[in-house]
Protein backbone atom coordinates (compact mmCIF):
# COMPACT_ATOMS: atom_id res chain seq x y z
CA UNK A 1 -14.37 13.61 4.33
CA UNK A 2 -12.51 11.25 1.95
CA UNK A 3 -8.77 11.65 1.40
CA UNK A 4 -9.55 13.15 -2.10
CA UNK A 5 -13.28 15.27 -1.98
CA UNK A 6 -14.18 17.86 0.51
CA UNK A 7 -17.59 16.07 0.45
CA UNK A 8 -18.67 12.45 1.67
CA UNK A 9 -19.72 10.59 -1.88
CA UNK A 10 -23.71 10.65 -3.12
CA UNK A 11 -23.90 6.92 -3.32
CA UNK A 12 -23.74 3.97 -1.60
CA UNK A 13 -20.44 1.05 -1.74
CA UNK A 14 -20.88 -1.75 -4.19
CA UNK A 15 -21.86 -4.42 -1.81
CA UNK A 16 -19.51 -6.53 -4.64
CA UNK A 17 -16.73 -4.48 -4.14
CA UNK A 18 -13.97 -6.73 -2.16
CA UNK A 19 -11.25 -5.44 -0.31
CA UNK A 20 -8.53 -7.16 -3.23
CA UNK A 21 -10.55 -5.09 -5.52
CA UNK A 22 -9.61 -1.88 -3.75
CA UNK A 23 -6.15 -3.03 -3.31
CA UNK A 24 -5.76 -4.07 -6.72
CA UNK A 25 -7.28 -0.76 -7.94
CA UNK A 26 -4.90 1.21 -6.21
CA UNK A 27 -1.77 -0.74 -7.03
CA UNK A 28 -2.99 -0.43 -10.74
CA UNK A 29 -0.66 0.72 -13.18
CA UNK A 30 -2.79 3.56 -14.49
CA UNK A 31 -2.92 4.38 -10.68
CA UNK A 32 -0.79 7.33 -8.94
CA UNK A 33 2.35 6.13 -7.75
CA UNK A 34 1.88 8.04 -4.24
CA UNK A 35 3.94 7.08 -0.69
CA UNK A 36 0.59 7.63 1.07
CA UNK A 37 -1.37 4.87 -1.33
CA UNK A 38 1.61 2.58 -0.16
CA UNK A 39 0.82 2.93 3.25
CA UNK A 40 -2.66 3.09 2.64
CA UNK A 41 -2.18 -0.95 0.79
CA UNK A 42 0.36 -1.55 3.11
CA UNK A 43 -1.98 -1.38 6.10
CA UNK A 44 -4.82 -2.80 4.28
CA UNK A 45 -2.26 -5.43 3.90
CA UNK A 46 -1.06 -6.25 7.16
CA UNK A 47 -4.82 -5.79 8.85
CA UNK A 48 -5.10 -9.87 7.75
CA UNK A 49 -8.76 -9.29 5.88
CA UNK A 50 -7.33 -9.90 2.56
CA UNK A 51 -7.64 -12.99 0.81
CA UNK A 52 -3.69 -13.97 -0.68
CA UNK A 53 -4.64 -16.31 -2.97
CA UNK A 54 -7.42 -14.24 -4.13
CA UNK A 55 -5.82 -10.91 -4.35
CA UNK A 56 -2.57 -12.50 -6.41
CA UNK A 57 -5.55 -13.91 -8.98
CA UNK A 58 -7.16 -10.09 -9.59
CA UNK A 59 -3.48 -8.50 -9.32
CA UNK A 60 -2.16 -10.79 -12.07
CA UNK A 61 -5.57 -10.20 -13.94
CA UNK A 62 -5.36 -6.85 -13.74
CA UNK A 63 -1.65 -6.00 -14.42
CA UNK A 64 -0.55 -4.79 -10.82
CA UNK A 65 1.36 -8.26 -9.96
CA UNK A 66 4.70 -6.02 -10.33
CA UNK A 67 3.93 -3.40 -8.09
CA UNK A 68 2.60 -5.59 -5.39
CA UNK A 69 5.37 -7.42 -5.56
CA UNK A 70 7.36 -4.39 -5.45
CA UNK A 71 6.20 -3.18 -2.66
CA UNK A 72 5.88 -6.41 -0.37
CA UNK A 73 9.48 -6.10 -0.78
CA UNK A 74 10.05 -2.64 0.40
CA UNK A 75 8.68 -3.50 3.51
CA UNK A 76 11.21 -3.95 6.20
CA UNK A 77 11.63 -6.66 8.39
CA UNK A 78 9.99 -5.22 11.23
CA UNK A 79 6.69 -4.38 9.62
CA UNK A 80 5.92 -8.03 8.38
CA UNK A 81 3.75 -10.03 10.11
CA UNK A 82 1.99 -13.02 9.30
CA UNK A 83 -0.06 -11.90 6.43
CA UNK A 84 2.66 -9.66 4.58
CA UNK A 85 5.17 -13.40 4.74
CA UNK A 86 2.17 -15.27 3.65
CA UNK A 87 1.53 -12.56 0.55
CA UNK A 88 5.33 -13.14 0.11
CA UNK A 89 5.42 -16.75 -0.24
CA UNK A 90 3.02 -16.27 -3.35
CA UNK A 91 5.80 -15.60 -5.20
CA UNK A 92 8.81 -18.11 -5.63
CA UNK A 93 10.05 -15.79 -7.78
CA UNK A 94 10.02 -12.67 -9.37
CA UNK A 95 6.60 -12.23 -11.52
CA UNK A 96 7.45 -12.52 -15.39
CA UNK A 97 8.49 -9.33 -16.98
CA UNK A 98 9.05 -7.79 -13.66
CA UNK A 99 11.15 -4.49 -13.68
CA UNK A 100 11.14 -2.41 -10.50
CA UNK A 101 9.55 0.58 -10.10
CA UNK A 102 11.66 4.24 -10.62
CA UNK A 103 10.13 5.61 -7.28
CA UNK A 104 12.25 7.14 -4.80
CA UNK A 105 10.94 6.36 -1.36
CA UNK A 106 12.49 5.55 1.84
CA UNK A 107 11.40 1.89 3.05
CA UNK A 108 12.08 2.65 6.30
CA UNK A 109 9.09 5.32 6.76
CA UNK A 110 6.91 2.60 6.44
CA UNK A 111 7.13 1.66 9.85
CA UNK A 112 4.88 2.45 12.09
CA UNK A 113 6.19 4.68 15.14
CA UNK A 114 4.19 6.72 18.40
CA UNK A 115 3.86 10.22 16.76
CA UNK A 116 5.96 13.30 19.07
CA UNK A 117 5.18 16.92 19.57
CA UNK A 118 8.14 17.83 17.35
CA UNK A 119 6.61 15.77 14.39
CA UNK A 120 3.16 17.63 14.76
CA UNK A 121 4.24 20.96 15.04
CA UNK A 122 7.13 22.58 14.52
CA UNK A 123 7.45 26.85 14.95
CA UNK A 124 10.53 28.07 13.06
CA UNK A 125 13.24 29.65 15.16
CA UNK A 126 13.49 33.50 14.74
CA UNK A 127 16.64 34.78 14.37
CA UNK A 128 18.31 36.25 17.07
């Protein structure tokens, strides 16, 4: 049950299909600009399994440098570890013809948090 088909997919993975491809796909511009495809990248991200060098090559060759490098910075300080500084430090600067993206989205729900019963269900008060 995939995130966007009620059915599991008729095929089998590209065995050539790297994880900076998938990033890199879903950071593309054509791509949805959704908070849960953030996450999604951002996790991907911080998990470590993701070449830096490798993944700034495909993002520049592809066009999705900006919003990479627009959301490594709307991560807050508490949420980067070692691989999100190291993705960072790829860029001394901003990329060239960077302009940030119109996208209204609180950084701060990016971090991670334990989940409580009033987050997973909440039953409307009746009026009394």
């Amino acid at each position: 049950m995939g995130a966007f088909r009620a059915t599991p997919a008729n095929r089998e993975a590209d065995p050539d299909l790297e994880l900076e491809d998938v990033v890199v796909g879903l950071l593309a511009p054509q791509a949805p600009a959704e908070g849960r495809i953030f996450k999604l990248v951002l996790r991907i991200l911080q998990s470590g399994k993701v070449n830096a060098r490798k993944l700034v090559f495909r993002a520049r060759r592809e066009r999705a440098e900006g919003v990479l490098y627009w959301l490594l910075h709307q991560v807050p300080a508490a949420e980067r570890n070692a691989p999100v500084t190291e993705l960072l430090g790829q860029w001394p600067s901003a990329p060239r013809g960077f302009r940030p993206l119109d996208y209204r989205y609180d950084a701060h729900r990016l971090v991670r948090r334990l989940a409580r019963k009033e987050d997973l269900c909440r039953t409307p008060r009746r009026p009394s």
